[in-house]
N, C-alpha and C. Protein backbone atom coordinates (compact mmCIF):
# COMPACT_ATOMS: atom_id res chain seq x y z
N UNK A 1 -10.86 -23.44 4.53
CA UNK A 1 -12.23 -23.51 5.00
C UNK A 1 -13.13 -23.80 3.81
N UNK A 2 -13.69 -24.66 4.16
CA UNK A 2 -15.06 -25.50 2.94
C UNK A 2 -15.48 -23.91 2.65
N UNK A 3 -16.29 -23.79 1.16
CA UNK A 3 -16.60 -22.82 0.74
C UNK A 3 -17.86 -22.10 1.52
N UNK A 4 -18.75 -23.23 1.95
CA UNK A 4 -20.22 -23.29 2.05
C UNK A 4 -20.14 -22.58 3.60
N UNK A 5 -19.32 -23.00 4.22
CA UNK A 5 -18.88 -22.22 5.76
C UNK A 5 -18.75 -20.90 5.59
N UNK A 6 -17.61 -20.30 4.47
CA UNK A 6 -17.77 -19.20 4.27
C UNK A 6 -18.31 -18.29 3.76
N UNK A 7 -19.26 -18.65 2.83
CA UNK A 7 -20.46 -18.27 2.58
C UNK A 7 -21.42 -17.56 3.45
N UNK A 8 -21.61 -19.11 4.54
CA UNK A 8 -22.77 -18.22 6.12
C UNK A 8 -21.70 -17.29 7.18
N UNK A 9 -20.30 -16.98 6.68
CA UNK A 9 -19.64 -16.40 7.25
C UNK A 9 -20.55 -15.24 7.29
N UNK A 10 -20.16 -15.17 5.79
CA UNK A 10 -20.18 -13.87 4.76
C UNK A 10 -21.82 -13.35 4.92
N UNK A 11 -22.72 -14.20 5.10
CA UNK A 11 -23.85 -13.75 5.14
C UNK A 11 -24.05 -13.39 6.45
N UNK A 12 -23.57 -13.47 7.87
CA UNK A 12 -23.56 -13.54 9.39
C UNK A 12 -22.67 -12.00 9.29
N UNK A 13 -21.75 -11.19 8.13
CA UNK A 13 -21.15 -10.21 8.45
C UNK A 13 -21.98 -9.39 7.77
N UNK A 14 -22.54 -9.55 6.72
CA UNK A 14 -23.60 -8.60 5.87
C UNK A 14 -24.58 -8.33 6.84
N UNK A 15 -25.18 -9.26 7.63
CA UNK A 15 -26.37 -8.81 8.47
C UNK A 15 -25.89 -8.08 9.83
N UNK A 16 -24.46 -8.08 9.90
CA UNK A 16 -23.65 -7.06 11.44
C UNK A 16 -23.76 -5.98 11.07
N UNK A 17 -23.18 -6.31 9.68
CA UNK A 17 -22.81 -4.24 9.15
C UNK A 17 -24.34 -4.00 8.76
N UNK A 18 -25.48 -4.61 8.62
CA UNK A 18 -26.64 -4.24 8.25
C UNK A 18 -27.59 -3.60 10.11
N UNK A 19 -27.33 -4.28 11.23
CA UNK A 19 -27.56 -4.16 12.44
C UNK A 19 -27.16 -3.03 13.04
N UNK A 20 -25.70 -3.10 12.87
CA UNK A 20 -24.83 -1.84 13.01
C UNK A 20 -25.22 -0.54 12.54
N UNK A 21 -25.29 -0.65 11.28
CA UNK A 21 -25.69 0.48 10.37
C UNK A 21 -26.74 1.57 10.75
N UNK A 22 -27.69 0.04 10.99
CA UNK A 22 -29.32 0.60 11.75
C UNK A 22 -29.44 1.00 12.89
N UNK A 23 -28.24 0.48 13.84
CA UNK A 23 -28.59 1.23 15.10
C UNK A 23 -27.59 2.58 15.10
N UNK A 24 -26.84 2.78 14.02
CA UNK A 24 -26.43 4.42 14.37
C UNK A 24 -27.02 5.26 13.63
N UNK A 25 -28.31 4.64 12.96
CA UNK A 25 -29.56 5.45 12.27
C UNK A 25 -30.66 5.87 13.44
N UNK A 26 -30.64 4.48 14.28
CA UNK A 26 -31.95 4.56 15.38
C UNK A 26 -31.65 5.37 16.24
N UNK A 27 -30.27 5.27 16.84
CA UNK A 27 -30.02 5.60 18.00
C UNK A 27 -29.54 7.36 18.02
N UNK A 28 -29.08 7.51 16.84
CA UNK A 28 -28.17 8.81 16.68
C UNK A 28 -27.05 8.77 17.55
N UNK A 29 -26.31 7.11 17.59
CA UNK A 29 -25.27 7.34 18.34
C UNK A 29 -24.29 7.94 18.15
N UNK A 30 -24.05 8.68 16.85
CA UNK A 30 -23.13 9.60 16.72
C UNK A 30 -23.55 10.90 16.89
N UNK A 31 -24.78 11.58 17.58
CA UNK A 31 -25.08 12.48 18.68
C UNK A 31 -25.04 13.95 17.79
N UNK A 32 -25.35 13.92 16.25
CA UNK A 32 -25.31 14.64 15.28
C UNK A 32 -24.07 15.19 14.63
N UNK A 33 -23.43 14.30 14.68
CA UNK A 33 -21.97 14.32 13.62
C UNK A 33 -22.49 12.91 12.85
N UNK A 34 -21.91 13.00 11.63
CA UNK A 34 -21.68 12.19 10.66
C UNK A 34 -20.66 11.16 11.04
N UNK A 35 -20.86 9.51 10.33
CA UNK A 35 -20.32 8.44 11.06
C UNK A 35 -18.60 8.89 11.03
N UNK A 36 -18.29 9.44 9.71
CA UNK A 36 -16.07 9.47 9.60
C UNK A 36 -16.15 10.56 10.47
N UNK A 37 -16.92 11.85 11.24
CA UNK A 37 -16.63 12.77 11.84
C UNK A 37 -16.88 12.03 13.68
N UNK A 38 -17.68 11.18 13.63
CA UNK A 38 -17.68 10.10 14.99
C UNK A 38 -16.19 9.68 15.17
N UNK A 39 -15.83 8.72 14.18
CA UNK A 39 -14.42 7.90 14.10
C UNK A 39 -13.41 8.92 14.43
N UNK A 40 -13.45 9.47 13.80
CA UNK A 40 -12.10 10.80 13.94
C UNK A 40 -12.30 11.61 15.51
N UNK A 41 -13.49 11.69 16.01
CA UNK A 41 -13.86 12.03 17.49
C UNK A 41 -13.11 11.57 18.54
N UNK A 42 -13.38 9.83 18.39
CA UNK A 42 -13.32 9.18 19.37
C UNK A 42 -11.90 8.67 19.23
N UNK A 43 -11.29 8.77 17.87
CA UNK A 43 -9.78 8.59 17.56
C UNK A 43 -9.33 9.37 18.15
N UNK A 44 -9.64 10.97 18.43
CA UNK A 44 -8.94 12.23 18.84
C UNK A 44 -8.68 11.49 20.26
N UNK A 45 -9.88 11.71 20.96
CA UNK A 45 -9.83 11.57 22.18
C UNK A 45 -9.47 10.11 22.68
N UNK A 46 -8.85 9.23 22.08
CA UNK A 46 -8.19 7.83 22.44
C UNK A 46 -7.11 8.81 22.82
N UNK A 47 -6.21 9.07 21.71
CA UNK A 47 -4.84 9.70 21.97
C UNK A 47 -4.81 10.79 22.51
N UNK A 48 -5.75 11.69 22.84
CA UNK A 48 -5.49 13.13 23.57
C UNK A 48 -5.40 14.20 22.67
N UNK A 49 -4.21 13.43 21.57
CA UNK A 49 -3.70 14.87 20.54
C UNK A 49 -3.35 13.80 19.81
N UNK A 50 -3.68 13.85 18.33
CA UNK A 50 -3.28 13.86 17.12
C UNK A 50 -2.99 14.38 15.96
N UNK A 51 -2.31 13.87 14.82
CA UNK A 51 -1.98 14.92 13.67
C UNK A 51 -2.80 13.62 12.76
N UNK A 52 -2.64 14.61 12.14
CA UNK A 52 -3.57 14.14 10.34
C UNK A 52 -2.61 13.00 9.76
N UNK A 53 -1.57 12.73 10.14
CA UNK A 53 -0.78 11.24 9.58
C UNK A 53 -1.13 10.60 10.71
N UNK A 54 -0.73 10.55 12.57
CA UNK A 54 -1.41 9.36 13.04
C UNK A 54 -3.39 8.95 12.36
N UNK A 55 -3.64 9.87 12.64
CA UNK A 55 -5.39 9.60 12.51
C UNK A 55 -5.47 9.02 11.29
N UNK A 56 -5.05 9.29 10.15
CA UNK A 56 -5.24 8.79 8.58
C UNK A 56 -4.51 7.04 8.31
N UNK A 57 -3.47 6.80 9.27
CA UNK A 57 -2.90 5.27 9.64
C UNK A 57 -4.38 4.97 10.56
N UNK A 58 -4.61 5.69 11.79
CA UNK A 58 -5.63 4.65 12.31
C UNK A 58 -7.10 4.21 11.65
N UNK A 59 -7.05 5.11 10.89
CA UNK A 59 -8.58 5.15 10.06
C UNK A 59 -8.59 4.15 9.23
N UNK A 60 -7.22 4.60 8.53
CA UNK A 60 -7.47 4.09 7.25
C UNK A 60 -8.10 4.87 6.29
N UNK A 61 -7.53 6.08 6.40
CA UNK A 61 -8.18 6.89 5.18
C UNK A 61 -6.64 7.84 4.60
N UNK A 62 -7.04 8.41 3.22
CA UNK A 62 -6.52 9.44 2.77
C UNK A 62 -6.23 10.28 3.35
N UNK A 63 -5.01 11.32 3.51
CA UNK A 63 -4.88 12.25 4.23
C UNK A 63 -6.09 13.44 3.39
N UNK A 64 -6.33 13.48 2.46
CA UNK A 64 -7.22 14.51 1.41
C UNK A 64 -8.38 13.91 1.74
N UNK A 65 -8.85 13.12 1.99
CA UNK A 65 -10.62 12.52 3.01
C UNK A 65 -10.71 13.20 4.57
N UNK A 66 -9.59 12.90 5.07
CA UNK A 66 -9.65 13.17 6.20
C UNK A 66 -9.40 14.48 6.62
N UNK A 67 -8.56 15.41 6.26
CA UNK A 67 -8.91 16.51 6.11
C UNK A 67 -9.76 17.16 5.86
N UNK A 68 -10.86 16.97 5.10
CA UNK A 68 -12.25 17.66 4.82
C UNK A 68 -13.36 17.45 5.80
N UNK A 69 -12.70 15.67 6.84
CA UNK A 69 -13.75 15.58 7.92
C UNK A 69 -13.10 16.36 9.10
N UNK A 70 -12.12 16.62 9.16
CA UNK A 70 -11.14 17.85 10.29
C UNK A 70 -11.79 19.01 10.25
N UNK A 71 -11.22 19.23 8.90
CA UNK A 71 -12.32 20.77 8.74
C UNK A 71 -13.64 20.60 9.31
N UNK A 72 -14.57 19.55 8.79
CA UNK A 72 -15.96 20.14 9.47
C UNK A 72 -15.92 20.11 10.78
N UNK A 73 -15.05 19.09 11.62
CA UNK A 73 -15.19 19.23 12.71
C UNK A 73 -14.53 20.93 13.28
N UNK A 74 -13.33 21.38 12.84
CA UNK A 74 -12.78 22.46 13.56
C UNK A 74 -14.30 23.58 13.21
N UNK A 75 -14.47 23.68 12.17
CA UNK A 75 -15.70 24.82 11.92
C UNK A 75 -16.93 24.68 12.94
N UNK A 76 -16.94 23.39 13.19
CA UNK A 76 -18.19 23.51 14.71
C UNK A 76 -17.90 23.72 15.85
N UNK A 77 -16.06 23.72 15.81
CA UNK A 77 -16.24 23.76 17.20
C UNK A 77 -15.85 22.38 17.91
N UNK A 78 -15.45 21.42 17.47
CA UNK A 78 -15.62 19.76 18.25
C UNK A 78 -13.70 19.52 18.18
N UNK A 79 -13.16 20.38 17.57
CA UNK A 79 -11.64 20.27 17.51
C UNK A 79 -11.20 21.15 17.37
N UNK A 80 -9.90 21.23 17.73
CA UNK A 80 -8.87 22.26 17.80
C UNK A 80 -7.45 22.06 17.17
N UNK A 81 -7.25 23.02 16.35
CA UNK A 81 -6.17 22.61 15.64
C UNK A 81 -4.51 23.49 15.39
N UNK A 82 -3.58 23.04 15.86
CA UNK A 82 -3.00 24.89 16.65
C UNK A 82 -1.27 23.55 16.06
N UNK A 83 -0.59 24.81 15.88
CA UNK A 83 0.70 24.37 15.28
C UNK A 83 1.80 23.46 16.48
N UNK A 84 2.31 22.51 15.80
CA UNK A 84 2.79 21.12 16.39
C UNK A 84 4.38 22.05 16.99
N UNK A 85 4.26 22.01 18.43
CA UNK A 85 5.51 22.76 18.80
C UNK A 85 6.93 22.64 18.27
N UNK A 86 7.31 21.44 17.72
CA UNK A 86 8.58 21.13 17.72
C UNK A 86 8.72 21.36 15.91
N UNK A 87 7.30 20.73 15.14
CA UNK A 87 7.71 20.25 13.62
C UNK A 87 6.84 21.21 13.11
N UNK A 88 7.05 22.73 12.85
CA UNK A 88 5.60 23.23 12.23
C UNK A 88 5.05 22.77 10.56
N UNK A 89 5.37 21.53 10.20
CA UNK A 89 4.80 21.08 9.27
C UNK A 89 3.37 20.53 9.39
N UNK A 90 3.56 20.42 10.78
CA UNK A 90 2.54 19.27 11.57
C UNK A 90 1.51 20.40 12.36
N UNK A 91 0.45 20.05 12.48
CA UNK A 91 -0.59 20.60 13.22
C UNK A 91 -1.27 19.63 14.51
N UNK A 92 -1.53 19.78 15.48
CA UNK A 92 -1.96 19.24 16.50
C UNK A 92 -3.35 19.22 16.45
N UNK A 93 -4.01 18.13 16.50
CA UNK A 93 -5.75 18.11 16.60
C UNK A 93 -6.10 17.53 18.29
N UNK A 94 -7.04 18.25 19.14
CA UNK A 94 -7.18 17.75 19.95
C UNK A 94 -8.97 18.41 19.97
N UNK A 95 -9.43 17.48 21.47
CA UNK A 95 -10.64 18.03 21.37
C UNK A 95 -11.16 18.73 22.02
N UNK A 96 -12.13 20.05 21.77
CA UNK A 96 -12.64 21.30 22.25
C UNK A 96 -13.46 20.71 23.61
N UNK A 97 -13.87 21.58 24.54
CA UNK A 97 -14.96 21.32 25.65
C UNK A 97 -15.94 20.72 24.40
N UNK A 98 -16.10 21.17 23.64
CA UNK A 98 -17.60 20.85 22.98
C UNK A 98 -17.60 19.45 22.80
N UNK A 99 -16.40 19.01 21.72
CA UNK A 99 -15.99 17.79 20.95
C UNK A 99 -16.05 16.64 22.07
N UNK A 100 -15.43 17.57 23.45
CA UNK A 100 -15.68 16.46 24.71
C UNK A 100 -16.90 15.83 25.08
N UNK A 101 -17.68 16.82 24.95
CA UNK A 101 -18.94 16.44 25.71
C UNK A 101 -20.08 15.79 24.37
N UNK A 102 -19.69 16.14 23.15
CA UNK A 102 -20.34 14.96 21.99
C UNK A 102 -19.52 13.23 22.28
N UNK A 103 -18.10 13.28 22.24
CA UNK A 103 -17.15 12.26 22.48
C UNK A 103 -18.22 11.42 23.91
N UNK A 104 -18.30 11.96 25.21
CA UNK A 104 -19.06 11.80 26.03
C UNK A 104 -20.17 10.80 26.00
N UNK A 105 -20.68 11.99 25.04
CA UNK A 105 -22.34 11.19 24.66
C UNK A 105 -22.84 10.34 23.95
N UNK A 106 -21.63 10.23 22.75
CA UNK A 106 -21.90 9.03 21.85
C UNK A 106 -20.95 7.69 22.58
N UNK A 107 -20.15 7.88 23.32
CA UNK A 107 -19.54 6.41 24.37
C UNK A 107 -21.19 6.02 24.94
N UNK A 108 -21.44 7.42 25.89
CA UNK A 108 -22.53 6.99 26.97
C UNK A 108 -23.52 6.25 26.07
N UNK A 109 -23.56 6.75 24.78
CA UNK A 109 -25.24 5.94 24.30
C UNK A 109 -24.87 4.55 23.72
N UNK A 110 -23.81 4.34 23.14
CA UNK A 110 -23.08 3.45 22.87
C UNK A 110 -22.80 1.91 23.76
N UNK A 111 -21.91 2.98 25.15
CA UNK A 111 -22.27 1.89 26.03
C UNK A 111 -23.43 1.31 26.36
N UNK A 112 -24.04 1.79 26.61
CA UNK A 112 -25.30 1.35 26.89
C UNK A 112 -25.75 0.48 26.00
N UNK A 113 -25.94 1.01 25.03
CA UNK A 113 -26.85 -0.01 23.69
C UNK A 113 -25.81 -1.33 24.16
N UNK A 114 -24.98 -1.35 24.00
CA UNK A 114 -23.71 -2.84 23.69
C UNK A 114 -23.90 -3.02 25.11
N UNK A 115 -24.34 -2.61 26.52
CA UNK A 115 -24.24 -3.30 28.01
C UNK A 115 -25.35 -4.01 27.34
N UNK A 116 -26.21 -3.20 26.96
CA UNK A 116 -28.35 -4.28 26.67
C UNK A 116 -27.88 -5.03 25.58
N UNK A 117 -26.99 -5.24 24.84
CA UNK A 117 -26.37 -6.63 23.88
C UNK A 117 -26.27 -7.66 24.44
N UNK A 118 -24.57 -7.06 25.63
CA UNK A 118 -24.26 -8.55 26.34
C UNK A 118 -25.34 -9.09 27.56
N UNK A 119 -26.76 -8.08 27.94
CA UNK A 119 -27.41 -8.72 28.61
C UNK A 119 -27.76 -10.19 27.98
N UNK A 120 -28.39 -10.03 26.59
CA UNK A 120 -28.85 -11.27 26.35
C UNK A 120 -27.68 -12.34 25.62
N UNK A 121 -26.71 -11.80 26.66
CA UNK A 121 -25.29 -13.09 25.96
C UNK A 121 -24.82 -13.53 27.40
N UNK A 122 -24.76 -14.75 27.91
CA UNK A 122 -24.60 -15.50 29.21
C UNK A 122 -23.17 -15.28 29.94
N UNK A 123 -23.20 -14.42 30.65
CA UNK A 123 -21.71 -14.19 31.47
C UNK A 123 -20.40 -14.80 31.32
N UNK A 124 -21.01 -15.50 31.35
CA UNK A 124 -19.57 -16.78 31.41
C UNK A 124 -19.16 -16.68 29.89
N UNK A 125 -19.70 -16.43 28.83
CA UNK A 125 -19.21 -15.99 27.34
C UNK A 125 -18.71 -14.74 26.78
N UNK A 126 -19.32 -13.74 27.74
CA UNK A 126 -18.63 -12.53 27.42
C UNK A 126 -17.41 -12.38 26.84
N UNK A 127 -16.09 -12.94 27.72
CA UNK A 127 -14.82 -12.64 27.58
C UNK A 127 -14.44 -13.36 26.10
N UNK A 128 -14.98 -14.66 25.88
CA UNK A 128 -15.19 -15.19 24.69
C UNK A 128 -15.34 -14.61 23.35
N UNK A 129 -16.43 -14.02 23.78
CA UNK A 129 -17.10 -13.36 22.49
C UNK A 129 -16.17 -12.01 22.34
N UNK A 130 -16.19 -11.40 22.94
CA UNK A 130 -14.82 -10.05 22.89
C UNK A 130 -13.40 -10.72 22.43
N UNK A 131 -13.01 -11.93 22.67
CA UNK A 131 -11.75 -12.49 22.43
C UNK A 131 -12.08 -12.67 20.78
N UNK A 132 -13.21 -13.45 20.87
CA UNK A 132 -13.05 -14.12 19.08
C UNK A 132 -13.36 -12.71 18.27
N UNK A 133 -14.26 -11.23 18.64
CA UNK A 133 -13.96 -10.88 17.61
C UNK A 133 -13.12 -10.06 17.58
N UNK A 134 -12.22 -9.54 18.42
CA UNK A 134 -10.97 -9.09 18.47
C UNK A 134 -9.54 -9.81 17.23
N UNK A 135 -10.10 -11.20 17.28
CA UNK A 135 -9.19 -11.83 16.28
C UNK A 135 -9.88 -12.03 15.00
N UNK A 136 -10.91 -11.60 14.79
CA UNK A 136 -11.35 -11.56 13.53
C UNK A 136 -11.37 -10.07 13.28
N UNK A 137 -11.35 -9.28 13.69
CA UNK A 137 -11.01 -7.97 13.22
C UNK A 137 -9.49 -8.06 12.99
N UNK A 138 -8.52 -8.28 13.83
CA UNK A 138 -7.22 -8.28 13.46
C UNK A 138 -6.93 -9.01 12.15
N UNK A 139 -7.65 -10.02 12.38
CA UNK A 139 -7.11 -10.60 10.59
C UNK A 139 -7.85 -10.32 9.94
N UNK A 140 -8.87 -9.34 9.61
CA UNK A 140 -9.43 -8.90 8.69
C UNK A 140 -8.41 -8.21 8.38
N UNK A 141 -8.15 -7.00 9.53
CA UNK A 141 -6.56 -6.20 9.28
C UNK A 141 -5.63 -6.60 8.32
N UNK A 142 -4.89 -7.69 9.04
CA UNK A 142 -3.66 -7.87 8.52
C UNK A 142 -4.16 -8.75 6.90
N UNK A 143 -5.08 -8.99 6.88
CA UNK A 143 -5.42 -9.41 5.38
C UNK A 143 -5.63 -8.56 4.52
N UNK A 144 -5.91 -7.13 5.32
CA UNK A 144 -5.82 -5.40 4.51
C UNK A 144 -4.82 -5.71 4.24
N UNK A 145 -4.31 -5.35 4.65
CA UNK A 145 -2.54 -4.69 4.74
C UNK A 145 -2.07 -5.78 3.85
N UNK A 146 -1.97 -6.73 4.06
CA UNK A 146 -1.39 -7.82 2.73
C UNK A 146 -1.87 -7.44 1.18
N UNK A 147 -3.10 -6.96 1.27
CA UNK A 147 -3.97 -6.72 0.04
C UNK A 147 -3.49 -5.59 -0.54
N UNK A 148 -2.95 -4.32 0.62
CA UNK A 148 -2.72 -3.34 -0.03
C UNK A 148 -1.39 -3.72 -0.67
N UNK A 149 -0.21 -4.16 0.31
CA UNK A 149 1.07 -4.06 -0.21
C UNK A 149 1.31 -5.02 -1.40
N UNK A 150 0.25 -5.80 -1.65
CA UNK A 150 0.37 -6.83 -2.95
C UNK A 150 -0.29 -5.44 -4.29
N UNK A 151 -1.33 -5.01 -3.75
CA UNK A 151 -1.58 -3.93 -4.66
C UNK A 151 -0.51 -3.08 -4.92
N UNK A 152 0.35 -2.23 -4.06
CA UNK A 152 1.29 -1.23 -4.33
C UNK A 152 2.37 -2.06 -5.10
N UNK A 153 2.92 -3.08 -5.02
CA UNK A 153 3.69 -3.69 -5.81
C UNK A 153 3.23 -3.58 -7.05
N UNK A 154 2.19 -4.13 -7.44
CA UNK A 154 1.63 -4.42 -8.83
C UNK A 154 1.89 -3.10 -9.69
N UNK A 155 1.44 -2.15 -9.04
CA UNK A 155 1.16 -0.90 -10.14
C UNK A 155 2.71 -0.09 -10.21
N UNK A 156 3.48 -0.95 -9.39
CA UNK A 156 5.18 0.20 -9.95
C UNK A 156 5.66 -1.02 -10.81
């Protein structure tokens, strides 16, 4: 790709994560948790029950990051964390009535904001626009993951 294309890529993603940013400032769509204590929320409650190695693969974080956002969540109350029946190395995280009804409220405000998005995007493009950036997130992905395992090579 010509350089100059990717350039207004690059400037079209600075102003998403700048949009983005601002509306979970405006909106308080994370419903008074902090944005990695949101992610780890709505991660819980994708899977029902998780441990601190699935959640730290889906994040993408440190198990020693993510643990300190576990903790704040178990200390309020928004998770529950009780020994993994079969492996007690492992701990089970799932989410409290409470954690439910924040999980709840930041979808509900969420949805909403993103239904009043695709209002002003023409029906017939919807599925479009969800398709293309579904594949630009994935290869942002897999261009992680190449980046890291070229990194882990280097340093042994």
């Amino acid at each position: 790709m010509e350089k100059q294309r990717v350039r207004s890529f690059r400037k079209l993603l600075r102003l998403f994560e700048r949009l983005t940013a601002n509306q979970i400032k405006l909106d308080s769509c994370c419903q008074g948790v902090t944005l990695a204590q949101c992610h780890t929320v709505l991660e819980i409650e994708d899977l029902g029950q998780a441990t601190t190695v699935e959640l730290s693969k889906r994040l993408g974080l440190d198990k020693s990051t993510l643990s300190r956002t576990i903790d704040g969540l178990v200390n309020t109350g928004l998770v529950e964390r009780v020994a993994h029946p079969t492996d007690r190395r492992f701990n089970l995280l799932s989410l409290t009535t409470k954690g439910q009804e924040v999980a709840d409220r930041i979808n509900q405000s969420n949805d909403e904001f993103y239904s009043r998005v695709f209002e002003g995007i023409e029906g017939e493009h919807h599925d479009e626009v969800i398709d293309n950036f579904e594949n630009l997130v994935w290869a942002i992905h897999r261009q992680q993951d190449h980046l890291k395992k070229e990194n882990s090579e280097f340093r042994r």
